[in-house]
N, C-alpha and C. Protein backbone atom coordinates (compact mmCIF):
# COMPACT_ATOMS: atom_id res chain seq x y z
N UNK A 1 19.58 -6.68 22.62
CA UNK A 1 20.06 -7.09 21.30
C UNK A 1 20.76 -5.91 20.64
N UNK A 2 21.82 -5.87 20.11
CA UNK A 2 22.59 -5.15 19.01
C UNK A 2 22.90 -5.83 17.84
N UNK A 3 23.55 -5.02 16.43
CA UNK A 3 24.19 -5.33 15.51
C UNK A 3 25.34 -5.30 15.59
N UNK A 4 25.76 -6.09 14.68
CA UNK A 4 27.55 -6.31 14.49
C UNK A 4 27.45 -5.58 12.86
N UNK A 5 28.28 -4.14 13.56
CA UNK A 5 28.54 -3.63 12.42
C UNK A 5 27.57 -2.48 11.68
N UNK A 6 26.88 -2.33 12.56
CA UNK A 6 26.44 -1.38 12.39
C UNK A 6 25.92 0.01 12.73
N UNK A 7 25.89 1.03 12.47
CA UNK A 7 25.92 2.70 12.91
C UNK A 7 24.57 3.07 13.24
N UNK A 8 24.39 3.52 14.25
CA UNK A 8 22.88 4.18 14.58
C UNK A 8 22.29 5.38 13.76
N UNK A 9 21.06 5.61 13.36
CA UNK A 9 20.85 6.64 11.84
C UNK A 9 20.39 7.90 13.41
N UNK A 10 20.54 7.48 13.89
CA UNK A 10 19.68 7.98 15.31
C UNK A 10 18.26 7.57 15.65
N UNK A 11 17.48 8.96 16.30
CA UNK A 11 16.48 7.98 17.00
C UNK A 11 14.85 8.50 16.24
N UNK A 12 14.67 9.78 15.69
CA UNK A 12 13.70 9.93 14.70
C UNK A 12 12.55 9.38 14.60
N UNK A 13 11.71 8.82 13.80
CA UNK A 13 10.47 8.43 14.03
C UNK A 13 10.31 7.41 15.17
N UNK A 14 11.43 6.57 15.27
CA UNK A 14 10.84 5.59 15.86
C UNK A 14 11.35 5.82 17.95
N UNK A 15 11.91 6.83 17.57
CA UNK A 15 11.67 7.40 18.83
C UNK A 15 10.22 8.19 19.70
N UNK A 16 9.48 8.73 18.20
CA UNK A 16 8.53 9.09 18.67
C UNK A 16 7.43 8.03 18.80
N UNK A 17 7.44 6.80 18.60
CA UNK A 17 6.40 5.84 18.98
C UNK A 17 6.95 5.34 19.90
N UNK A 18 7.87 5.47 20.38
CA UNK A 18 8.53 4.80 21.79
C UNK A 18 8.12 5.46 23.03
N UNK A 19 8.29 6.98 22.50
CA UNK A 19 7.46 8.02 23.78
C UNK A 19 6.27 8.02 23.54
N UNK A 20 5.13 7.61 22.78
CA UNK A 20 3.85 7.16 22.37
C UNK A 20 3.83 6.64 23.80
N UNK A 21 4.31 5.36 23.91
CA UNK A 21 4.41 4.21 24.37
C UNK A 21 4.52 3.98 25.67
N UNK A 22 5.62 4.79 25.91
CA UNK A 22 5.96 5.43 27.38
C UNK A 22 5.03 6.38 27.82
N UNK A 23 4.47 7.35 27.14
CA UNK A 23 3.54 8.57 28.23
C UNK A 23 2.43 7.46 27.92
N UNK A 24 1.82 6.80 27.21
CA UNK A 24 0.41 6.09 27.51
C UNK A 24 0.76 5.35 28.40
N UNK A 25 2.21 4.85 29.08
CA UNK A 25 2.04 3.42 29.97
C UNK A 25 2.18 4.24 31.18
N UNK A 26 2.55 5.58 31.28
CA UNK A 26 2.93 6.52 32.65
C UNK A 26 1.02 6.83 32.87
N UNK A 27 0.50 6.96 31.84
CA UNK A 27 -0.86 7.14 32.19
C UNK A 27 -1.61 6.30 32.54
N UNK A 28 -1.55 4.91 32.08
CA UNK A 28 -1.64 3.85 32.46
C UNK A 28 -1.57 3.55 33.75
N UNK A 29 -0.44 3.90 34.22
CA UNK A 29 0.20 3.31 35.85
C UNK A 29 -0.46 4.40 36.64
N UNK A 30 -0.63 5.42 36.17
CA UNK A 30 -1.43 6.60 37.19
C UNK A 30 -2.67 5.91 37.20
N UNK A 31 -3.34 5.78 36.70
CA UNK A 31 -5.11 5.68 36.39
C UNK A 31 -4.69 4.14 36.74
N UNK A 32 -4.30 3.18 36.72
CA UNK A 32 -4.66 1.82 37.05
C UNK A 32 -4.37 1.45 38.35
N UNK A 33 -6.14 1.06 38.85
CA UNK A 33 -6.24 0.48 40.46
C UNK A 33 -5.82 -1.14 40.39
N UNK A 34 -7.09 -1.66 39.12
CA UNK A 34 -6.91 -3.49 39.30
C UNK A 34 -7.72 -3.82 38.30
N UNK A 35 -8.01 -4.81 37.93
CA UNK A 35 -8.54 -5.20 36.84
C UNK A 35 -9.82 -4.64 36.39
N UNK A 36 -10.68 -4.50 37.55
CA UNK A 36 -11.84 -4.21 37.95
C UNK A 36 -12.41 -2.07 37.80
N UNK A 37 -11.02 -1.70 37.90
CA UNK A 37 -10.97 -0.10 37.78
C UNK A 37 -9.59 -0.21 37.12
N UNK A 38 -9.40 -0.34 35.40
CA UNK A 38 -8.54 -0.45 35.03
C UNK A 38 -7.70 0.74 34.85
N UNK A 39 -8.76 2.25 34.49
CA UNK A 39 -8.33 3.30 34.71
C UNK A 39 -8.15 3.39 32.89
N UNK A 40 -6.80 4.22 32.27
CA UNK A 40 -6.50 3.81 31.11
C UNK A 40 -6.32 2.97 30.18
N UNK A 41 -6.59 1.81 30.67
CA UNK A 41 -5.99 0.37 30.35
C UNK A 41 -7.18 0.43 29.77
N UNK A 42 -8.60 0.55 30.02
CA UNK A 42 -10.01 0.02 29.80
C UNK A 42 -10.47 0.59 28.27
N UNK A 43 -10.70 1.90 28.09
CA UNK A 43 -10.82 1.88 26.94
C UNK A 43 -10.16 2.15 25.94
N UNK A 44 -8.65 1.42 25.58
CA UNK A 44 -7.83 1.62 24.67
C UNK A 44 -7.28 0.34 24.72
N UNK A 45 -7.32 -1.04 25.42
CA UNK A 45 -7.01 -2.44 25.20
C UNK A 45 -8.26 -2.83 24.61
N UNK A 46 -7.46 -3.97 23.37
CA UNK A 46 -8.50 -4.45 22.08
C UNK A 46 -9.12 -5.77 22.68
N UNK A 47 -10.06 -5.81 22.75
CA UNK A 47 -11.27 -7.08 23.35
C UNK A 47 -11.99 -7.54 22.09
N UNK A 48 -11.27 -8.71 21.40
CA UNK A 48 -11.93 -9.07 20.04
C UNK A 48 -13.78 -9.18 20.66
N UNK A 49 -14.13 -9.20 21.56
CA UNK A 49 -15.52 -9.06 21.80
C UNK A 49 -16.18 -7.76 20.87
N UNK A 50 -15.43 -6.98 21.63
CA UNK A 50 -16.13 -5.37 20.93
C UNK A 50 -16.06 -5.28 19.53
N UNK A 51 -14.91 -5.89 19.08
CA UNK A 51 -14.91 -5.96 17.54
C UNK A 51 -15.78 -6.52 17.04
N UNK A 52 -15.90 -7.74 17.45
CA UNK A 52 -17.34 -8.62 16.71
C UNK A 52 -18.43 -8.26 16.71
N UNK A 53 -18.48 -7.38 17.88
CA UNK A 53 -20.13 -6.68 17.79
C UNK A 53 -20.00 -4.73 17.64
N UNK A 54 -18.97 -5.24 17.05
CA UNK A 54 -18.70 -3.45 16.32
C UNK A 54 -18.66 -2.35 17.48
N UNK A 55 -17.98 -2.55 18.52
CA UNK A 55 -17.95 -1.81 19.45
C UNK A 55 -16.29 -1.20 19.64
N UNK A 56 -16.37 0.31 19.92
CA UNK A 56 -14.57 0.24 19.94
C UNK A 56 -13.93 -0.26 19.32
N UNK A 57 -14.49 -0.03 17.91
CA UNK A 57 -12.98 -0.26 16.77
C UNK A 57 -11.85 0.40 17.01
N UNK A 58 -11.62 1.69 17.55
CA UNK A 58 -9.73 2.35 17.60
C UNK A 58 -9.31 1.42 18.53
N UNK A 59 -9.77 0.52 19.55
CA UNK A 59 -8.39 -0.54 20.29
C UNK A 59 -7.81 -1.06 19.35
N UNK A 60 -8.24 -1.80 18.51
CA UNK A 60 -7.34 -2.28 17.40
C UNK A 60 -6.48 -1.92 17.09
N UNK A 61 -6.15 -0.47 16.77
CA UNK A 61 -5.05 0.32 16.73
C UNK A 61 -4.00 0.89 18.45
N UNK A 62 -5.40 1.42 18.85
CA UNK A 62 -4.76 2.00 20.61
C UNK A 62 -4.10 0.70 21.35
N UNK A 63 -4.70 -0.49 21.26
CA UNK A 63 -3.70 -1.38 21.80
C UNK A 63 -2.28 -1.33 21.69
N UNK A 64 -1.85 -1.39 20.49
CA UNK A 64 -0.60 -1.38 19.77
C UNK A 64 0.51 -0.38 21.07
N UNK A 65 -0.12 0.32 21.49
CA UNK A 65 0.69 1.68 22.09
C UNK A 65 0.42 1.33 23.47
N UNK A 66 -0.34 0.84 23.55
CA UNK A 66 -0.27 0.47 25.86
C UNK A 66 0.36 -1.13 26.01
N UNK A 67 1.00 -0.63 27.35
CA UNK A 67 1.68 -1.90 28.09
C UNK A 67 0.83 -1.98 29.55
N UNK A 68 1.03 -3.34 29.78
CA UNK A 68 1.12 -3.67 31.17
C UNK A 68 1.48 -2.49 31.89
N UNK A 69 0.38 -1.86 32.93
CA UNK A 69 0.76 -1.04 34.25
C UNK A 69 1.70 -0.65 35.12
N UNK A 70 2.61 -0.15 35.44
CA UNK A 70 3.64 -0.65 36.63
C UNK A 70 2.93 -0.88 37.65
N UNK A 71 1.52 -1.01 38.19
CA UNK A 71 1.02 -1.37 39.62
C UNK A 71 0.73 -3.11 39.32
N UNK A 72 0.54 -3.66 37.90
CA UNK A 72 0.35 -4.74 37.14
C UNK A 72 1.47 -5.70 37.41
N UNK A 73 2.88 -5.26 38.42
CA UNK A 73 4.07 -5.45 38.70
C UNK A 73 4.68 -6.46 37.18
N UNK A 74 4.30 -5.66 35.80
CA UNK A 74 5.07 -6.41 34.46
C UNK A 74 5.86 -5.14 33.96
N UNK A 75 6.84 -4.72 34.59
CA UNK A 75 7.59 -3.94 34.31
C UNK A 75 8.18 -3.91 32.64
N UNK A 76 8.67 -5.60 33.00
CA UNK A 76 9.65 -6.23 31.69
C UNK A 76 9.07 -5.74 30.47
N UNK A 77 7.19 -5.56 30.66
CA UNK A 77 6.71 -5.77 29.22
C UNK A 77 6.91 -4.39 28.41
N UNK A 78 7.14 -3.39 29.47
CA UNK A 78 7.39 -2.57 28.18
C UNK A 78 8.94 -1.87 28.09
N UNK A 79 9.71 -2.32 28.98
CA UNK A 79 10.87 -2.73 28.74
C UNK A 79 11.15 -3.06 27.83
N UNK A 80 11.21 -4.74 27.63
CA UNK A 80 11.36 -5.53 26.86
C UNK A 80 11.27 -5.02 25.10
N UNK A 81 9.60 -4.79 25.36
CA UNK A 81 9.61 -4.06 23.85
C UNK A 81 10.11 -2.33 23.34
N UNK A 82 10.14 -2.04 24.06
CA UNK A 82 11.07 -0.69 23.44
C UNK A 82 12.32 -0.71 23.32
N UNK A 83 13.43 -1.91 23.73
CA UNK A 83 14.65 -2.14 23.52
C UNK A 83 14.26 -2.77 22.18
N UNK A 84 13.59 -3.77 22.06
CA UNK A 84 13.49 -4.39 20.96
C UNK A 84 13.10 -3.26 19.68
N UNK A 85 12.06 -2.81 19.82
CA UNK A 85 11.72 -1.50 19.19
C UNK A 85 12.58 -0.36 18.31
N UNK A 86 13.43 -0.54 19.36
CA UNK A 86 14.79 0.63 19.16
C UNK A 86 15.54 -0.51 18.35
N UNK A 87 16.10 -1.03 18.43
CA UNK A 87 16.62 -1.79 17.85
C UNK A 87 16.24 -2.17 16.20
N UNK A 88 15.25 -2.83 16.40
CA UNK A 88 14.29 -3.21 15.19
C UNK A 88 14.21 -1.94 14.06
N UNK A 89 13.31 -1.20 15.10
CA UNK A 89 12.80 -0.38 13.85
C UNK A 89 14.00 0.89 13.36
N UNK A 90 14.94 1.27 14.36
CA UNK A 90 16.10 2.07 13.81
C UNK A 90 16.68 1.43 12.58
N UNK A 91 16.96 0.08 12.57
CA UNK A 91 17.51 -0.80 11.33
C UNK A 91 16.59 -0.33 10.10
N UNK A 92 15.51 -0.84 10.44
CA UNK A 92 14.26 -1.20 8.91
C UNK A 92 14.47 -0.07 9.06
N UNK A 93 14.25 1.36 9.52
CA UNK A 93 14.13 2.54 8.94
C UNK A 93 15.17 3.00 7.69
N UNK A 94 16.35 2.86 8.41
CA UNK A 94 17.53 2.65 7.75
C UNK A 94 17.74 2.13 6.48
N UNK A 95 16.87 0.85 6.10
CA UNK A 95 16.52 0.20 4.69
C UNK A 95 15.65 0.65 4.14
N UNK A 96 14.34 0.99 4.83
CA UNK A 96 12.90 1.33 4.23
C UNK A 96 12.40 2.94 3.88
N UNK A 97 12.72 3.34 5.33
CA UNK A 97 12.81 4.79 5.76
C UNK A 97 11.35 4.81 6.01
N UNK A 98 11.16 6.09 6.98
CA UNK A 98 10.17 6.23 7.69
C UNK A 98 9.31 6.03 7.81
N UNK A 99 8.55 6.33 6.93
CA UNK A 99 6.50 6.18 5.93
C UNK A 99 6.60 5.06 6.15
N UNK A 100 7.48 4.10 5.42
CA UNK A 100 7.16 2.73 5.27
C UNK A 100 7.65 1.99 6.79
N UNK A 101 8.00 2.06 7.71
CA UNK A 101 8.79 1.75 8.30
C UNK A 101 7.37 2.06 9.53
N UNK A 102 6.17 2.86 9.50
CA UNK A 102 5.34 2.98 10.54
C UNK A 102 4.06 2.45 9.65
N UNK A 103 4.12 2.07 8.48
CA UNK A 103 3.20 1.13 7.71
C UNK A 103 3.41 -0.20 8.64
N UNK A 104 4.56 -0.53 8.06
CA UNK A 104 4.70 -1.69 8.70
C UNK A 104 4.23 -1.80 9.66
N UNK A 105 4.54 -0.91 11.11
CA UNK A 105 3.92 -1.18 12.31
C UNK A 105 2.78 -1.21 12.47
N UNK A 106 2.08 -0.19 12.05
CA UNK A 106 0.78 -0.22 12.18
C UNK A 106 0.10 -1.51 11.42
N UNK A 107 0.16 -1.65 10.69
CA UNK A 107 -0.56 -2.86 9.72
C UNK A 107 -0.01 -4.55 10.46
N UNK A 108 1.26 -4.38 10.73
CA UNK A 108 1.75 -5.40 11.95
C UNK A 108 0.85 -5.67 12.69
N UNK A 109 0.97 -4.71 13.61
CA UNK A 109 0.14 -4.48 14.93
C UNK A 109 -1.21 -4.74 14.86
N UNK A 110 -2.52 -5.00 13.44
CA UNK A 110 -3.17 -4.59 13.44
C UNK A 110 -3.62 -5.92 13.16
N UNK A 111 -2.52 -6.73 11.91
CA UNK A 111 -3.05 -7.90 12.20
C UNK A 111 -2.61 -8.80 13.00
N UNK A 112 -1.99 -8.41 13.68
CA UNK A 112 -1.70 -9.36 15.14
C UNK A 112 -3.03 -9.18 16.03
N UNK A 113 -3.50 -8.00 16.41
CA UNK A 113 -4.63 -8.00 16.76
C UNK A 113 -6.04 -9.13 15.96
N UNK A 114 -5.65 -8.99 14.81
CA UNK A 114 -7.23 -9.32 13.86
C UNK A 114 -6.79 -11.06 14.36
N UNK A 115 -5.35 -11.55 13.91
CA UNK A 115 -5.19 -13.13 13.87
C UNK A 115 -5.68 -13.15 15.45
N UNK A 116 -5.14 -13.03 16.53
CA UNK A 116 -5.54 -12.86 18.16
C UNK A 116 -7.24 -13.59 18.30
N UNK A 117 -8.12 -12.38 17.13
CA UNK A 117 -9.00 -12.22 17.45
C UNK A 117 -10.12 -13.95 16.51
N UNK A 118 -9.24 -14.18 15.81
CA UNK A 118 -9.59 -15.87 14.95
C UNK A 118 -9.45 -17.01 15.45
N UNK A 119 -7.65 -16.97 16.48
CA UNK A 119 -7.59 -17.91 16.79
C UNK A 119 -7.02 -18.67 18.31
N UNK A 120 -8.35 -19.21 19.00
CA UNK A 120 -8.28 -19.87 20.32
C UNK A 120 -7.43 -19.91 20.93
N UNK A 121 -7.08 -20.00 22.24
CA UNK A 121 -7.65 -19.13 23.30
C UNK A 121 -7.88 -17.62 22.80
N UNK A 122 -9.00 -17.04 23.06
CA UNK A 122 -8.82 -15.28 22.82
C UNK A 122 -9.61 -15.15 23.43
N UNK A 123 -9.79 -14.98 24.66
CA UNK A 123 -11.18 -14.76 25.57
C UNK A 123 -10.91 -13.68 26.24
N UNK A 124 -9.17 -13.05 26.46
CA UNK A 124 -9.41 -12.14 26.97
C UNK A 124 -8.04 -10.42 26.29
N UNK A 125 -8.83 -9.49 26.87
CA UNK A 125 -8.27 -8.78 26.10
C UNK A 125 -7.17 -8.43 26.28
N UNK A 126 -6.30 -8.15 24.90
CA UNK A 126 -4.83 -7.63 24.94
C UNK A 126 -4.44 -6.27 24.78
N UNK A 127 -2.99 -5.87 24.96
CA UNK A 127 -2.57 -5.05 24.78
C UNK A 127 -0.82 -5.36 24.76
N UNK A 128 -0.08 -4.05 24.15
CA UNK A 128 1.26 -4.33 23.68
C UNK A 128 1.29 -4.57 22.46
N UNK A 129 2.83 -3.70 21.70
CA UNK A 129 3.27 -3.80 20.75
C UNK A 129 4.11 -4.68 20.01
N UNK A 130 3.99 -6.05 20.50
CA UNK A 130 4.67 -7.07 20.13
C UNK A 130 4.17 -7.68 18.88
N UNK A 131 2.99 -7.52 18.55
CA UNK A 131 2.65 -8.00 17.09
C UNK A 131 3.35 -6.90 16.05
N UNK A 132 3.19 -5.60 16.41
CA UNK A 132 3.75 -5.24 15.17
C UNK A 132 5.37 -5.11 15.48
N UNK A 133 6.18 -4.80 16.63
CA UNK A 133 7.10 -5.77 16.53
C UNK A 133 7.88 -6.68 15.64
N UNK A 134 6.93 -7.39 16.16
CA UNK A 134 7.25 -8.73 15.50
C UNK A 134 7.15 -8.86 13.81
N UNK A 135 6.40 -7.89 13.55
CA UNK A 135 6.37 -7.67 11.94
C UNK A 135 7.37 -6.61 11.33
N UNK A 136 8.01 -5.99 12.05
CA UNK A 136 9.34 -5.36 12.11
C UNK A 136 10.36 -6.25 11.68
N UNK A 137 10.20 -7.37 12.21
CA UNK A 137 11.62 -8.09 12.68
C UNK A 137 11.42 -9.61 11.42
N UNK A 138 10.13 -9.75 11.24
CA UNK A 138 9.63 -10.66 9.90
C UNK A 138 10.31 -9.69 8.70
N UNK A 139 10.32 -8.38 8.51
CA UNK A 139 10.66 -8.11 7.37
C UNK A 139 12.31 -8.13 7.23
N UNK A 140 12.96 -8.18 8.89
CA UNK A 140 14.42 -7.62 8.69
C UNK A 140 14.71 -9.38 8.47
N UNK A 141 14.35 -10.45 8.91
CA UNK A 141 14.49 -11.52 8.87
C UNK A 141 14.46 -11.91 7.51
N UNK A 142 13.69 -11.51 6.58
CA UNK A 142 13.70 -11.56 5.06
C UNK A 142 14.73 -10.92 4.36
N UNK A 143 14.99 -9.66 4.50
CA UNK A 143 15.99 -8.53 3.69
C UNK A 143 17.07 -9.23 4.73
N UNK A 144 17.47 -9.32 5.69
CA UNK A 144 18.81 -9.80 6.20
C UNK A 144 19.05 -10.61 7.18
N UNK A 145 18.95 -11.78 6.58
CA UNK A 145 18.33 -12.99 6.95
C UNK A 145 19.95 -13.56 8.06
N UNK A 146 21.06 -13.40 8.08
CA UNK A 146 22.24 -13.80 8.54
C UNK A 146 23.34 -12.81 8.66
N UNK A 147 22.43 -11.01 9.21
CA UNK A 147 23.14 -10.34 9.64
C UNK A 147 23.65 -10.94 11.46
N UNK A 148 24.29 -10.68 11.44
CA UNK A 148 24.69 -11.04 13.19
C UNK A 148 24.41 -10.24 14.16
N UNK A 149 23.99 -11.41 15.31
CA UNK A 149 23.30 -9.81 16.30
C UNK A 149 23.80 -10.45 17.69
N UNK A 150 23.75 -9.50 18.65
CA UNK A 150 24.26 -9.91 20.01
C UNK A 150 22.34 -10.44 20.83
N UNK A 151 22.49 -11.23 21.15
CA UNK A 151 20.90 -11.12 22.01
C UNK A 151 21.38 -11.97 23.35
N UNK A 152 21.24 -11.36 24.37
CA UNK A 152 21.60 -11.36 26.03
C UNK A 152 20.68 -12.48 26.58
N UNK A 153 21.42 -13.36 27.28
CA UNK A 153 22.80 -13.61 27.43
C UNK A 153 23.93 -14.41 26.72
N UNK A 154 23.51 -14.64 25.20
CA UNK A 154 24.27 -15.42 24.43
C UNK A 154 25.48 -14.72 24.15
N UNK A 155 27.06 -15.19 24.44
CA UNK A 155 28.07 -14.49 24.59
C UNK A 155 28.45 -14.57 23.14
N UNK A 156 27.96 -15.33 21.95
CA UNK A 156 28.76 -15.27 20.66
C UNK A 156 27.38 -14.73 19.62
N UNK A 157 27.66 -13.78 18.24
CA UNK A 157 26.59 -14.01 17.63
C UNK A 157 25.92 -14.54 16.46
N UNK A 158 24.39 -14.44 16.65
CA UNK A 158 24.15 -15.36 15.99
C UNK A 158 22.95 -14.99 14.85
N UNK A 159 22.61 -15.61 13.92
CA UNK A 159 22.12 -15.06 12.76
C UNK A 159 20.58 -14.26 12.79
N UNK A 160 20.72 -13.12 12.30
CA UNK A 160 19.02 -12.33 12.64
C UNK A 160 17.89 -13.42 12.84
N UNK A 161 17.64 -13.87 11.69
CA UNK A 161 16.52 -15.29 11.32
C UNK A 161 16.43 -16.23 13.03
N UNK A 162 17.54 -16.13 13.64
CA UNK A 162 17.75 -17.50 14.30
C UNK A 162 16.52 -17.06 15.75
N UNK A 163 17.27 -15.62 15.89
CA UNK A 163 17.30 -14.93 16.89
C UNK A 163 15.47 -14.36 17.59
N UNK A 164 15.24 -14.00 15.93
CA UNK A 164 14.00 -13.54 15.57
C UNK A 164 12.97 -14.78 16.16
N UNK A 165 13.06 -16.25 14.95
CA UNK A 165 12.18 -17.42 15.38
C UNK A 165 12.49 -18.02 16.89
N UNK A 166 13.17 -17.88 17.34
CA UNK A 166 13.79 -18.18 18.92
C UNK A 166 12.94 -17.40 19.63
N UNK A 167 12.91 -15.85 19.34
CA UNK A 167 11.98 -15.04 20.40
C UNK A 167 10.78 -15.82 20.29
N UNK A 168 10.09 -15.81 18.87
CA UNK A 168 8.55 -15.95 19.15
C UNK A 168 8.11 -17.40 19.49
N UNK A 169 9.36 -18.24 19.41
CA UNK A 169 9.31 -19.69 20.20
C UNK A 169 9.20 -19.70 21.75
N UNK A 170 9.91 -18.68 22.24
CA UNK A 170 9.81 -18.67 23.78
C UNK A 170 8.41 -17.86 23.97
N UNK A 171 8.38 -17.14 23.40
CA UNK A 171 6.75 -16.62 23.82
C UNK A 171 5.46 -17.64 24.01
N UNK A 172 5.84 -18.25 22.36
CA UNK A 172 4.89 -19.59 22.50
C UNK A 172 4.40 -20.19 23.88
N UNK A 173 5.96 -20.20 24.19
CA UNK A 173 5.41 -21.24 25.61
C UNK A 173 4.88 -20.41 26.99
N UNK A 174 5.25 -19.25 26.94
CA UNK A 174 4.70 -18.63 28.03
C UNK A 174 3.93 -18.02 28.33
N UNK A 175 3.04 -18.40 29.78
CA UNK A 175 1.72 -18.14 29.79
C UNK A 175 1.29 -16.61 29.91
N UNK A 176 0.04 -16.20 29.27
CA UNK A 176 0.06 -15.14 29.59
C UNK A 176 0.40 -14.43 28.09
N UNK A 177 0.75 -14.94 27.39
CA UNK A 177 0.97 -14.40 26.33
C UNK A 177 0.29 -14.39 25.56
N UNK A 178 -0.47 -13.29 24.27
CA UNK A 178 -0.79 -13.99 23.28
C UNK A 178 0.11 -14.28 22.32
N UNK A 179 0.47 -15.26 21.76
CA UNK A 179 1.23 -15.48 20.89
C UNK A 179 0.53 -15.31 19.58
N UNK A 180 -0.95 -15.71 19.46
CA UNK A 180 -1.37 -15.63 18.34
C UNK A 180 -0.99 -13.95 17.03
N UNK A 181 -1.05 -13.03 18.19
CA UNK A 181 -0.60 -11.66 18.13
C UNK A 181 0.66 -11.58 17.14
N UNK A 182 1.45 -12.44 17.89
CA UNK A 182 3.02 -12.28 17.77
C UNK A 182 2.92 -12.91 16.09
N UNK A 183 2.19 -14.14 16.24
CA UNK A 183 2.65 -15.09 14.65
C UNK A 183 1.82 -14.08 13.53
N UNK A 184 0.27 -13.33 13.96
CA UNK A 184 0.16 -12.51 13.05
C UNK A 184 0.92 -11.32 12.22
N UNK A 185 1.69 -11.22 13.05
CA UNK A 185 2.92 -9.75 12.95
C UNK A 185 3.66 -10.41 11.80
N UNK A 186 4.44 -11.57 12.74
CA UNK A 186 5.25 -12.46 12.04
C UNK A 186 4.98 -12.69 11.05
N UNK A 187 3.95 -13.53 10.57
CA UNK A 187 3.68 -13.22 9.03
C UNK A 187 3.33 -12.41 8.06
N UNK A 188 2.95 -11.46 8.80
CA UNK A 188 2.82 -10.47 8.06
C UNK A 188 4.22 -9.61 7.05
N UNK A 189 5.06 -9.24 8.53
CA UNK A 189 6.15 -9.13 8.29
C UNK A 189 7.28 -9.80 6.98
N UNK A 190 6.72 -10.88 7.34
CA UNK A 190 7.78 -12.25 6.18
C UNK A 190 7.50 -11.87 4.88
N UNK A 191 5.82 -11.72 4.77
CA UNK A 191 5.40 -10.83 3.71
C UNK A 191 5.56 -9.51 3.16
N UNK A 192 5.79 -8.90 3.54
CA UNK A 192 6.05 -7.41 3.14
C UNK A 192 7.29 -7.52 2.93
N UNK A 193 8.43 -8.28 4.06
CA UNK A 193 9.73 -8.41 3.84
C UNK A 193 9.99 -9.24 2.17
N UNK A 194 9.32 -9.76 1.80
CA UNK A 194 9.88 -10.63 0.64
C UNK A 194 9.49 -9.06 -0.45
N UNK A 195 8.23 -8.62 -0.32
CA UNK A 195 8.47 -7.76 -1.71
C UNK A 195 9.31 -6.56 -1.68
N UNK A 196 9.93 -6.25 0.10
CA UNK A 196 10.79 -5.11 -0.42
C UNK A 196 12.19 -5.57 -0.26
N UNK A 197 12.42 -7.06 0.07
CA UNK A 197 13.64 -7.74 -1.15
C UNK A 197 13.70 -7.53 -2.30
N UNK A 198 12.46 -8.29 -2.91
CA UNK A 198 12.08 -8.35 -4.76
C UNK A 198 12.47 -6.62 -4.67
N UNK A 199 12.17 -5.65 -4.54
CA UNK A 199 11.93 -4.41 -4.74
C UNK A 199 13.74 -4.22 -4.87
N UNK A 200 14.07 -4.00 -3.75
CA UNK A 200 15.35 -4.16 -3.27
C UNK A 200 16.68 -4.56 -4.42
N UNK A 201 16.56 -6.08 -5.18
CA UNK A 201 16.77 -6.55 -6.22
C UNK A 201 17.01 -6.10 -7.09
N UNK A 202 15.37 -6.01 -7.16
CA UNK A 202 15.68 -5.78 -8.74
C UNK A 202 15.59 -3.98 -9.06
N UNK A 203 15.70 -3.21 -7.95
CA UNK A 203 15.96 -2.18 -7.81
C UNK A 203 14.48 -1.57 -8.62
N UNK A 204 13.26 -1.65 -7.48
CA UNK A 204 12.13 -0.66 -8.16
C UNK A 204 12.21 -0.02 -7.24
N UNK A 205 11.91 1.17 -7.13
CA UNK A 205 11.13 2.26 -6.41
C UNK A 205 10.15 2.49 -6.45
């Protein structure tokens, strides 16, 4: 995905949660045998189990930052989200700027985890930064709701909003996913995005 029309601020904070992201998934792929000897994967993926019985509260957060293994053969997944990532959060930085711009993620990410952990199927544990993500892309969907964006392989483009509810529609359907994750972000996002419109507006700081 790209913008139409717009200049890169460069790569700055949100470069450094991208290499977060990357050396935990290189550690990841070293240390991971199989499900069974997960290696790194084990105690830093969030298992709403442990939460409920107060065990390993930092996954909640450490999830947010590990992907799928490369021995896990899901390459795409952290692919996928650090293009998106780069993308996403270089923009909102750009509007929000930094502080606020890793609020978002984190608090994204956190209740994508918490919704995950409310609502059915959740039996087993996750990991990946697609909830807060996705609350990235809830706020740019609010503040710029019919900027135009390229998203592959669609050859013409088409409106942020469209692009945004389209992703977390295809997730919906595919297995393996939590989606619940994704819609927590998502709303979250929609939320925060409306008050730093209002903000935006009516010009508070």
């Amino acid at each position: 995905m790209r913008y139409r029309g717009y200049s890169n601020p460069g790569f700055g904070i949100v470069g450094y949660v991208i290499i977060t992201c990357i050396a935990l998934w290189i550690g990841a792929s070293i240390t991971y045998k199989s499900v069974y000897a997960p290696g790194l994967v084990g105690p830093l993926q969030f298992y709403p189990y442990d939460l409920l019985h107060f065990e390993r509260p930092w996954t909640v957060i450490t999830s947010i930052f590990l992907h799928a293994p490369w021995q896990a053969d899901l390459f795409y997944h952290i692919l996928f989200n650090m293009i998106t990532l780069y993308f996403f959060g270089t923009f909102l930085v750009n509007l929000i700027g930094d502080k606020l711009f890793l609020l978002i993620f984190f608090l994204g990410g956190i209740v994508g985890n918490l919704i995950y952990m409310v609502i059915p199927p959740n039996i087993y544990p996750v990991i990946g930064a697609s909830g807060a993500i996705f609350a990235l892309g809830g706020v740019l969907m609010v503040m710029r709701p019919r900027l135009p964006v390229f998203v592959f392989p669609i050859p013409i483009p088409i409106p942020l909003w469209a692009s945004i509810l389209g992703g977390f529609l295809i997730t919906y359907f595919l297995a393996g996913i939590a989606w619940q994750a994704h819609l927590g972000g998502l709303a979250f996002g929609v939320v925060a995005g409306l008050f730093f419109r209002y903000r935006e507006t009516h010009r508070i700081f």
